[in-house]
PDB file of N, CA and C in Angstrom:
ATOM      1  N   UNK A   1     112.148  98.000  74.080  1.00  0.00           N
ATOM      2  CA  UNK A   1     111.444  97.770  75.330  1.00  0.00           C
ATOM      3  C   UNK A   1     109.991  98.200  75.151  1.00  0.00           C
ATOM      4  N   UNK A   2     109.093  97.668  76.075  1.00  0.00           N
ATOM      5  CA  UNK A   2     107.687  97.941  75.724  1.00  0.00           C
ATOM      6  C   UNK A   2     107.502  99.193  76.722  1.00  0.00           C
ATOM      7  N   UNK A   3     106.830  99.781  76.649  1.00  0.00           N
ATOM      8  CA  UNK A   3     106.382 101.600  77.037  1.00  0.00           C
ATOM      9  C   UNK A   3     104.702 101.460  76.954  1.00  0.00           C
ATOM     10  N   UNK A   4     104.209 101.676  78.062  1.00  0.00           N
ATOM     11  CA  UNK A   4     102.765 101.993  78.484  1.00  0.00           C
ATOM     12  C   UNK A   4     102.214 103.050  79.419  1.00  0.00           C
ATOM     13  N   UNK A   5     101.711 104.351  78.782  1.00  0.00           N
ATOM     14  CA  UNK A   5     101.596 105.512  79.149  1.00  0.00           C
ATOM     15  C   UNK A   5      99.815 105.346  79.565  1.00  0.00           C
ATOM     16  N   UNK A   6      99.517 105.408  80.674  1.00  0.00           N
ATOM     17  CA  UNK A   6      98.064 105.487  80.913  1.00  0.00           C
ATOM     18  C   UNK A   6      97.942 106.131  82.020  1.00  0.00           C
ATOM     19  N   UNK A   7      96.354 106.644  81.635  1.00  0.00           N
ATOM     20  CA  UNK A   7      96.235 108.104  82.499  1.00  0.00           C
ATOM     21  C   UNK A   7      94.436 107.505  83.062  1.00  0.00           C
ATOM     22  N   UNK A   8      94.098 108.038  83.643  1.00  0.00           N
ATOM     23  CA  UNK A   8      92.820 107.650  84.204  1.00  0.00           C
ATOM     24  C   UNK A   8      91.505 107.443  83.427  1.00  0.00           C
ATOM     25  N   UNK A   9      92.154 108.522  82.239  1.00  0.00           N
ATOM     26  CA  UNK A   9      91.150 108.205  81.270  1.00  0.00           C
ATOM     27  C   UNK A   9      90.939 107.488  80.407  1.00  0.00           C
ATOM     28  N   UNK A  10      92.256 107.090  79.868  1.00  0.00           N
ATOM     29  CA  UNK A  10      92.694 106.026  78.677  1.00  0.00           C
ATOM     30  C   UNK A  10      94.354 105.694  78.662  1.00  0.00           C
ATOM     31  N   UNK A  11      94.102 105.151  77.760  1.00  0.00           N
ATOM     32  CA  UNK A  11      95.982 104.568  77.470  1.00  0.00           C
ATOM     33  C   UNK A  11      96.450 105.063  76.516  1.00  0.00           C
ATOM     34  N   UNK A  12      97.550 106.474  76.575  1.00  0.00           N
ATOM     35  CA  UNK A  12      97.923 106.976  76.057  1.00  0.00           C
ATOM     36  C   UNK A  12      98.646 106.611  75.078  1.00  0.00           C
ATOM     37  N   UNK A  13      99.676 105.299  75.270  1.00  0.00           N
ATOM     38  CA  UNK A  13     100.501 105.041  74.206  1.00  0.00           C
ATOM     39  C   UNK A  13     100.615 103.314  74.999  1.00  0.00           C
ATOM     40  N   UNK A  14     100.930 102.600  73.758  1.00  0.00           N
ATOM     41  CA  UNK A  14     101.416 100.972  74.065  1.00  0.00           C
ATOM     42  C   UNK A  14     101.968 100.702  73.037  1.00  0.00           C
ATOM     43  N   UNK A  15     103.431 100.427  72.978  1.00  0.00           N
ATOM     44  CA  UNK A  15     104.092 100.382  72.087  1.00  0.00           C
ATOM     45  C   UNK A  15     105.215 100.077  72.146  1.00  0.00           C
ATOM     46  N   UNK A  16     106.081  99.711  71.738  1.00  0.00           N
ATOM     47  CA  UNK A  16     108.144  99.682  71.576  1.00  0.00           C
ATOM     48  C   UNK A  16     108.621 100.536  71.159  1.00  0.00           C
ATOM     49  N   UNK A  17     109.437 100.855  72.009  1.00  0.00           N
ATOM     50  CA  UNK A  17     110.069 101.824  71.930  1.00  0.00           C
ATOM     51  C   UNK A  17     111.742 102.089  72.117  1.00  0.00           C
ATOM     52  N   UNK A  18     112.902 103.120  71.484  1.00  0.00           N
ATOM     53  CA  UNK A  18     114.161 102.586  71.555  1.00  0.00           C
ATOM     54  C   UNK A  18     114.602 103.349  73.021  1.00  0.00           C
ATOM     55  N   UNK A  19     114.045 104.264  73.312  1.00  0.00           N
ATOM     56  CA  UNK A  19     114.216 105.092  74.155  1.00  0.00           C
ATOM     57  C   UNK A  19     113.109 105.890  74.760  1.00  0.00           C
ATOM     58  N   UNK A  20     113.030 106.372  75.776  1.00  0.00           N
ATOM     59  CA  UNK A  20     112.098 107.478  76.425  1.00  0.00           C
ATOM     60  C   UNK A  20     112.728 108.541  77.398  1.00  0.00           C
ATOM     61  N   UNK A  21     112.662 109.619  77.601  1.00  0.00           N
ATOM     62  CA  UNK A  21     112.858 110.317  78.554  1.00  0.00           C
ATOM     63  C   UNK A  21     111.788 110.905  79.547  1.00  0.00           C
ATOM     64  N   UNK A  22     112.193 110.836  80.580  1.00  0.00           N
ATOM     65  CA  UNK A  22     110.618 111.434  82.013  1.00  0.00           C
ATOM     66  C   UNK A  22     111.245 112.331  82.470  1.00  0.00           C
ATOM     67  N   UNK A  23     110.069 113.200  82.904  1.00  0.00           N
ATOM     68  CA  UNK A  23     110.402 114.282  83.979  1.00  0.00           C
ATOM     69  C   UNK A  23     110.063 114.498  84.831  1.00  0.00           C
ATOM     70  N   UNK A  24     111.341 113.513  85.611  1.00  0.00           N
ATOM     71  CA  UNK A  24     111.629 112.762  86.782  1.00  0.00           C
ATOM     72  C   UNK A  24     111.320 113.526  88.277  1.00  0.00           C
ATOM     73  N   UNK A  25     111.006 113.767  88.946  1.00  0.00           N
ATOM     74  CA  UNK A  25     110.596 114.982  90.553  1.00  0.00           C
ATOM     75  C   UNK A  25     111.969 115.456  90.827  1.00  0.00           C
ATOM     76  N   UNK A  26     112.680 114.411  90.652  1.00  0.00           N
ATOM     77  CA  UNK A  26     114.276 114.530  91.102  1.00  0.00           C
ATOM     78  C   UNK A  26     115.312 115.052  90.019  1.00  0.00           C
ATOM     79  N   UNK A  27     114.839 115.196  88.837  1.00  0.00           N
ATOM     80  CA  UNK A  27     115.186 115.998  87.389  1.00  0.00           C
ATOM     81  C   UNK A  27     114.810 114.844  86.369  1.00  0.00           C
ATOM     82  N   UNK A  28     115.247 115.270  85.442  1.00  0.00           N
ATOM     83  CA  UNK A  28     114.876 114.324  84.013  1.00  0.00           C
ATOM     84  C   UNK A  28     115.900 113.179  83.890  1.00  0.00           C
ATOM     85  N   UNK A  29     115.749 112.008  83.214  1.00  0.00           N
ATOM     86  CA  UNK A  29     116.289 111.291  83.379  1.00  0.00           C
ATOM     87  C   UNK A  29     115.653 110.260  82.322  1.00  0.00           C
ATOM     88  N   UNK A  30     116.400 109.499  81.887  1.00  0.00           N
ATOM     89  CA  UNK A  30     116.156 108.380  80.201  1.00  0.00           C
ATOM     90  C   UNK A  30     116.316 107.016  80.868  1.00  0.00           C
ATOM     91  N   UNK A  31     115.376 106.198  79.638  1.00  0.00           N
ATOM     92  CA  UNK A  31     115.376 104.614  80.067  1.00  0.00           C
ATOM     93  C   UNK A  31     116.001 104.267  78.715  1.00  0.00           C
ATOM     94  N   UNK A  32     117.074 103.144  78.685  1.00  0.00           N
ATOM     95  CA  UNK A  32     117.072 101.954  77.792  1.00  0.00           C
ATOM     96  C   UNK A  32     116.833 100.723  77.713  1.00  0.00           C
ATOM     97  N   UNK A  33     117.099  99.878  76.913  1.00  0.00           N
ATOM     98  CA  UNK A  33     116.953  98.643  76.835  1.00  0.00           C
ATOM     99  C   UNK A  33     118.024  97.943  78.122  1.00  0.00           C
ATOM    100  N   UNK A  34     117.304  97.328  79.189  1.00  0.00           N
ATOM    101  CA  UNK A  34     118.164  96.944  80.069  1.00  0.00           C
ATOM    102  C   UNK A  34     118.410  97.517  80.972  1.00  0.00           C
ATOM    103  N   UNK A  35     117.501  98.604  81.211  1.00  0.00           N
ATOM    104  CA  UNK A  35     117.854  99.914  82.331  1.00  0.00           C
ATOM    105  C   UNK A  35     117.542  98.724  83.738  1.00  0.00           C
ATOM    106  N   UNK A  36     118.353  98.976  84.653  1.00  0.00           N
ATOM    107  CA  UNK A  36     118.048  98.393  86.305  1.00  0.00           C
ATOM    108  C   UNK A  36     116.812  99.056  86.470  1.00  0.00           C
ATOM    109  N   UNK A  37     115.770  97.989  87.343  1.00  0.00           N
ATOM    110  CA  UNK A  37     114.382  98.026  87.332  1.00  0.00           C
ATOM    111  C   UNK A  37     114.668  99.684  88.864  1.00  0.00           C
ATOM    112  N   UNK A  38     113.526 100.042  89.031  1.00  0.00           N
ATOM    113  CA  UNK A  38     113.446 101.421  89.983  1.00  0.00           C
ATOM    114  C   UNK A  38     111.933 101.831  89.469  1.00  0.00           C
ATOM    115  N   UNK A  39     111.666 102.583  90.530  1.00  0.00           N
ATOM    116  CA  UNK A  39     110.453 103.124  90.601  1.00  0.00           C
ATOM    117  C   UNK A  39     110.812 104.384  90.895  1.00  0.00           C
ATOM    118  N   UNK A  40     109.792 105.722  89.788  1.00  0.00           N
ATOM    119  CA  UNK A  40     110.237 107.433  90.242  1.00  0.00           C
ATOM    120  C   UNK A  40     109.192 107.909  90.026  1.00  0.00           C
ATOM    121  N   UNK A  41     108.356 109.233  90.823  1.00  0.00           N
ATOM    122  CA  UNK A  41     107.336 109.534  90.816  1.00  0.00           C
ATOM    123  C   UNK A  41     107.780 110.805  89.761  1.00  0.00           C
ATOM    124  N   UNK A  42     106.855 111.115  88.947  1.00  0.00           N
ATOM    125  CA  UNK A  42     107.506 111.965  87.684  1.00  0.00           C
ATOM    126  C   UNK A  42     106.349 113.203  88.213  1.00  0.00           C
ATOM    127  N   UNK A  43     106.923 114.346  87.619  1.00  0.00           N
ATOM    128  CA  UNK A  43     106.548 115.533  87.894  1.00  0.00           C
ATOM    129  C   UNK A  43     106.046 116.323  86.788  1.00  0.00           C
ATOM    130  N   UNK A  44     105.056 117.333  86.679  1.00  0.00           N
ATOM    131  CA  UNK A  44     104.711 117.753  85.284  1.00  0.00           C
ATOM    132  C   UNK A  44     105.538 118.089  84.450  1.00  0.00           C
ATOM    133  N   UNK A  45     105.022 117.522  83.467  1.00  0.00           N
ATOM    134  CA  UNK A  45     106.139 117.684  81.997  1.00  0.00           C
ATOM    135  C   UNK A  45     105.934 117.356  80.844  1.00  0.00           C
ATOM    136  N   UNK A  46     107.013 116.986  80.080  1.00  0.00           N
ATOM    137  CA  UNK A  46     106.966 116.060  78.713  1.00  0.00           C
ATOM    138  C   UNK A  46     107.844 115.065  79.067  1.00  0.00           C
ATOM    139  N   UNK A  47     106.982 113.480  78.498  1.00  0.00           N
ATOM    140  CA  UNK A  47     107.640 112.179  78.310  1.00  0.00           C
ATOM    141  C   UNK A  47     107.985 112.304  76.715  1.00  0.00           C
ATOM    142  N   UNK A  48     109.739 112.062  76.704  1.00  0.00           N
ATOM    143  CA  UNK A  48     109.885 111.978  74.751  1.00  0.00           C
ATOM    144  C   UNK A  48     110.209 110.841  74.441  1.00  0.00           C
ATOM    145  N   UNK A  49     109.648 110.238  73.454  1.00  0.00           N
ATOM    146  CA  UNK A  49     109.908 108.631  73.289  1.00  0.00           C
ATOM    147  C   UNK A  49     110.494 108.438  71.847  1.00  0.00           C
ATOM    148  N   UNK A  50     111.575 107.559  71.436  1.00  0.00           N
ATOM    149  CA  UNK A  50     112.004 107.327  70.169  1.00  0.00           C
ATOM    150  C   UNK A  50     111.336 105.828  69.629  1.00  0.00           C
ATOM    151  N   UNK A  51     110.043 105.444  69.520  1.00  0.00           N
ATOM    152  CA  UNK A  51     110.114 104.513  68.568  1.00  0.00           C
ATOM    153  C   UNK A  51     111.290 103.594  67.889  1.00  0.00           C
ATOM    154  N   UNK A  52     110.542 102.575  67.580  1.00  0.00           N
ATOM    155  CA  UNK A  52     111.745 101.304  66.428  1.00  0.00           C
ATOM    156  C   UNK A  52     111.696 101.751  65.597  1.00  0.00           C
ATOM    157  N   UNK A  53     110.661 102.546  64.966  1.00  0.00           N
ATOM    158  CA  UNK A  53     110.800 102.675  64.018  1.00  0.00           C
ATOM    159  C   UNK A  53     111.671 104.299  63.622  1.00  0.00           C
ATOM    160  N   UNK A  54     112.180 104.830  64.824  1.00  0.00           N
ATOM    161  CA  UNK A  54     112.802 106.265  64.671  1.00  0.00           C
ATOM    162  C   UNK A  54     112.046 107.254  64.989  1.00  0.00           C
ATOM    163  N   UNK A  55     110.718 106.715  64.845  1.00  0.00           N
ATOM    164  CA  UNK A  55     110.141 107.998  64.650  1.00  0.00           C
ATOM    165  C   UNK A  55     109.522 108.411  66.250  1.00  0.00           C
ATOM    166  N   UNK A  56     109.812 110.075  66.341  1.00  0.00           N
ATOM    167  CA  UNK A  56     109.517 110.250  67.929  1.00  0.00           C
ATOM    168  C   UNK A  56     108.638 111.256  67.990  1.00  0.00           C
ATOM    169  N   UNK A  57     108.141 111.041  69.428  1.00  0.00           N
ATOM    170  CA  UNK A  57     106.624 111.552  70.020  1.00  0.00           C
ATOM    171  C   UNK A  57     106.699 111.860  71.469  1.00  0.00           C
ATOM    172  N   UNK A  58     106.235 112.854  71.779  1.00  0.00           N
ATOM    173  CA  UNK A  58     105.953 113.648  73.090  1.00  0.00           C
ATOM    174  C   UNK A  58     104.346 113.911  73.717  1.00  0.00           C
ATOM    175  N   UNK A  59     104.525 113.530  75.038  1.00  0.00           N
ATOM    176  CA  UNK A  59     103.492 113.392  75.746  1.00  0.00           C
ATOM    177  C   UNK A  59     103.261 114.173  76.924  1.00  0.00           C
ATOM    178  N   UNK A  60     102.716 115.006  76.930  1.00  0.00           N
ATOM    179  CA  UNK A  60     102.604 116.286  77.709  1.00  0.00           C
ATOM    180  C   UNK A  60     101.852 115.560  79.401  1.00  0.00           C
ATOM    181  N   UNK A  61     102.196 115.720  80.756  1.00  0.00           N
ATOM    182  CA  UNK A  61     101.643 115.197  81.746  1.00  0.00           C
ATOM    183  C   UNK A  61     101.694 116.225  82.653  1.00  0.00           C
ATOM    184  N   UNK A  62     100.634 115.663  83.754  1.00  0.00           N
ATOM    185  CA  UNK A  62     101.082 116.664  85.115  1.00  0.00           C
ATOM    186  C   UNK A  62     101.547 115.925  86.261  1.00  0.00           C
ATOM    187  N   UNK A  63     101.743 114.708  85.884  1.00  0.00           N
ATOM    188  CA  UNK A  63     102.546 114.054  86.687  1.00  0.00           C
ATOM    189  C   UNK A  63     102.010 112.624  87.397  1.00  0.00           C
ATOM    190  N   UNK A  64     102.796 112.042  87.829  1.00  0.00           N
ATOM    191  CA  UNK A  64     102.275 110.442  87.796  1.00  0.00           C
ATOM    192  C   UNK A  64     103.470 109.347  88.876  1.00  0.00           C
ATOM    193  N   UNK A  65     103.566 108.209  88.115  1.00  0.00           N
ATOM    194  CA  UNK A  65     104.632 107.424  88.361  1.00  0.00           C
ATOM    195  C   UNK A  65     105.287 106.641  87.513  1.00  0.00           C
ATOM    196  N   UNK A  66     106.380 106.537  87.082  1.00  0.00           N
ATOM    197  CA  UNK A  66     107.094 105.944  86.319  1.00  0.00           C
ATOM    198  C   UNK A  66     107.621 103.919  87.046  1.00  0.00           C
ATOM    199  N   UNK A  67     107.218 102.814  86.229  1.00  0.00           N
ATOM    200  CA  UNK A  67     108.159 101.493  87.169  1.00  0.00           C
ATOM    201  C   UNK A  67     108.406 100.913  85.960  1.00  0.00           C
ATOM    202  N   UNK A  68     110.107 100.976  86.483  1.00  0.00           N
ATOM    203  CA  UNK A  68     110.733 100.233  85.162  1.00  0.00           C
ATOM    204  C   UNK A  68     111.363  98.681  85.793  1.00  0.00           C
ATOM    205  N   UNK A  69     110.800  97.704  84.965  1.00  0.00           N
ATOM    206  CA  UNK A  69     111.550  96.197  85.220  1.00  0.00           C
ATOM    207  C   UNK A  69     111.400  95.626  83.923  1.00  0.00           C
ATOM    208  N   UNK A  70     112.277  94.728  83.817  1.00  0.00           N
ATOM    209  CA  UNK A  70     112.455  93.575  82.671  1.00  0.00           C
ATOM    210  C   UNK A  70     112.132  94.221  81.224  1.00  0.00           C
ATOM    211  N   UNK A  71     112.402  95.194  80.900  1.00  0.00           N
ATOM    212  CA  UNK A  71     112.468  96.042  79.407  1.00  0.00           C
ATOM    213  C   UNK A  71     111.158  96.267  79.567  1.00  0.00           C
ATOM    214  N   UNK A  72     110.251  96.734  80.754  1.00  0.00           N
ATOM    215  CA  UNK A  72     108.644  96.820  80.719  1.00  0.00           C
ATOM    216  C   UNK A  72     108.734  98.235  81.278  1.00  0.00           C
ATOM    217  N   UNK A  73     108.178  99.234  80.632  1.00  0.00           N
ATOM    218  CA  UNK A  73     107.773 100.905  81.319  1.00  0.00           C
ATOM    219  C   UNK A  73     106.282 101.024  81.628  1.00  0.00           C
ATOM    220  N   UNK A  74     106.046 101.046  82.435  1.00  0.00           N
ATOM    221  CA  UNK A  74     104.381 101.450  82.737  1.00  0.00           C
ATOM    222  C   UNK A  74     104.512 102.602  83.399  1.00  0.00           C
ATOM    223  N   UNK A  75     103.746 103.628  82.733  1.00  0.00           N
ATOM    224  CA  UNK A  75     103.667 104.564  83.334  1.00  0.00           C
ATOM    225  C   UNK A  75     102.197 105.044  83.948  1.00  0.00           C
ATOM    226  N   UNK A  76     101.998 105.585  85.004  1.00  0.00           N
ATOM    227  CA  UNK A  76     100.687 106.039  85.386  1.00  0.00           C
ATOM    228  C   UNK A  76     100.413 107.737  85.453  1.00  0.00           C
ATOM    229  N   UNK A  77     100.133 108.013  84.807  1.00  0.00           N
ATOM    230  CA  UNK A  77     100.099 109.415  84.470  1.00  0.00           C
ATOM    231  C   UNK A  77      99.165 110.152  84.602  1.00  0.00           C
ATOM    232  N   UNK A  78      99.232 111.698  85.269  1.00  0.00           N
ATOM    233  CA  UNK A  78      97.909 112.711  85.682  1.00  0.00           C
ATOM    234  C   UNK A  78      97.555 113.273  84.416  1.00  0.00           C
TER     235      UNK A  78
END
């Protein structure tokens, strides 16, 4: 699924990805391929993302909004 992390200043990450986890207002919570579309306002934290290629990366925030549809993550992030 495609994953787009942007923050006011720049675009943190644009990329595919096999997995991600947010930290969700309402607790933490993971996307996959095919996740039902929803919208969650995320709370300060770490976003952890697994790459196609395996390889994984963490993104430190203070919080934002997460909208997931059609294997698309955009995230808007503080």
């Amino acid at each position: 699924m495609k994953l787009e992390i942007i923050t006011p200043d720049k675009k943190l990450y644009d990329g595919q990805v096999k997995s991600a986890i947010f930290p969700g207002s309402e607790g933490s919570f993971g996307v996959l391929d095919d996740h039902a579309p929803f919208v969650s306002t995320l709370k300060a934290g770490t976003i952890q993302i697994v790459e196609e290629s395996s390889d994984k990366k963490e993104f430190v925030i203070k919080g934002g909004v997460a909208e997931i549809k059609h294997n698309t993550v955009i995230v808007l992030a503080d």
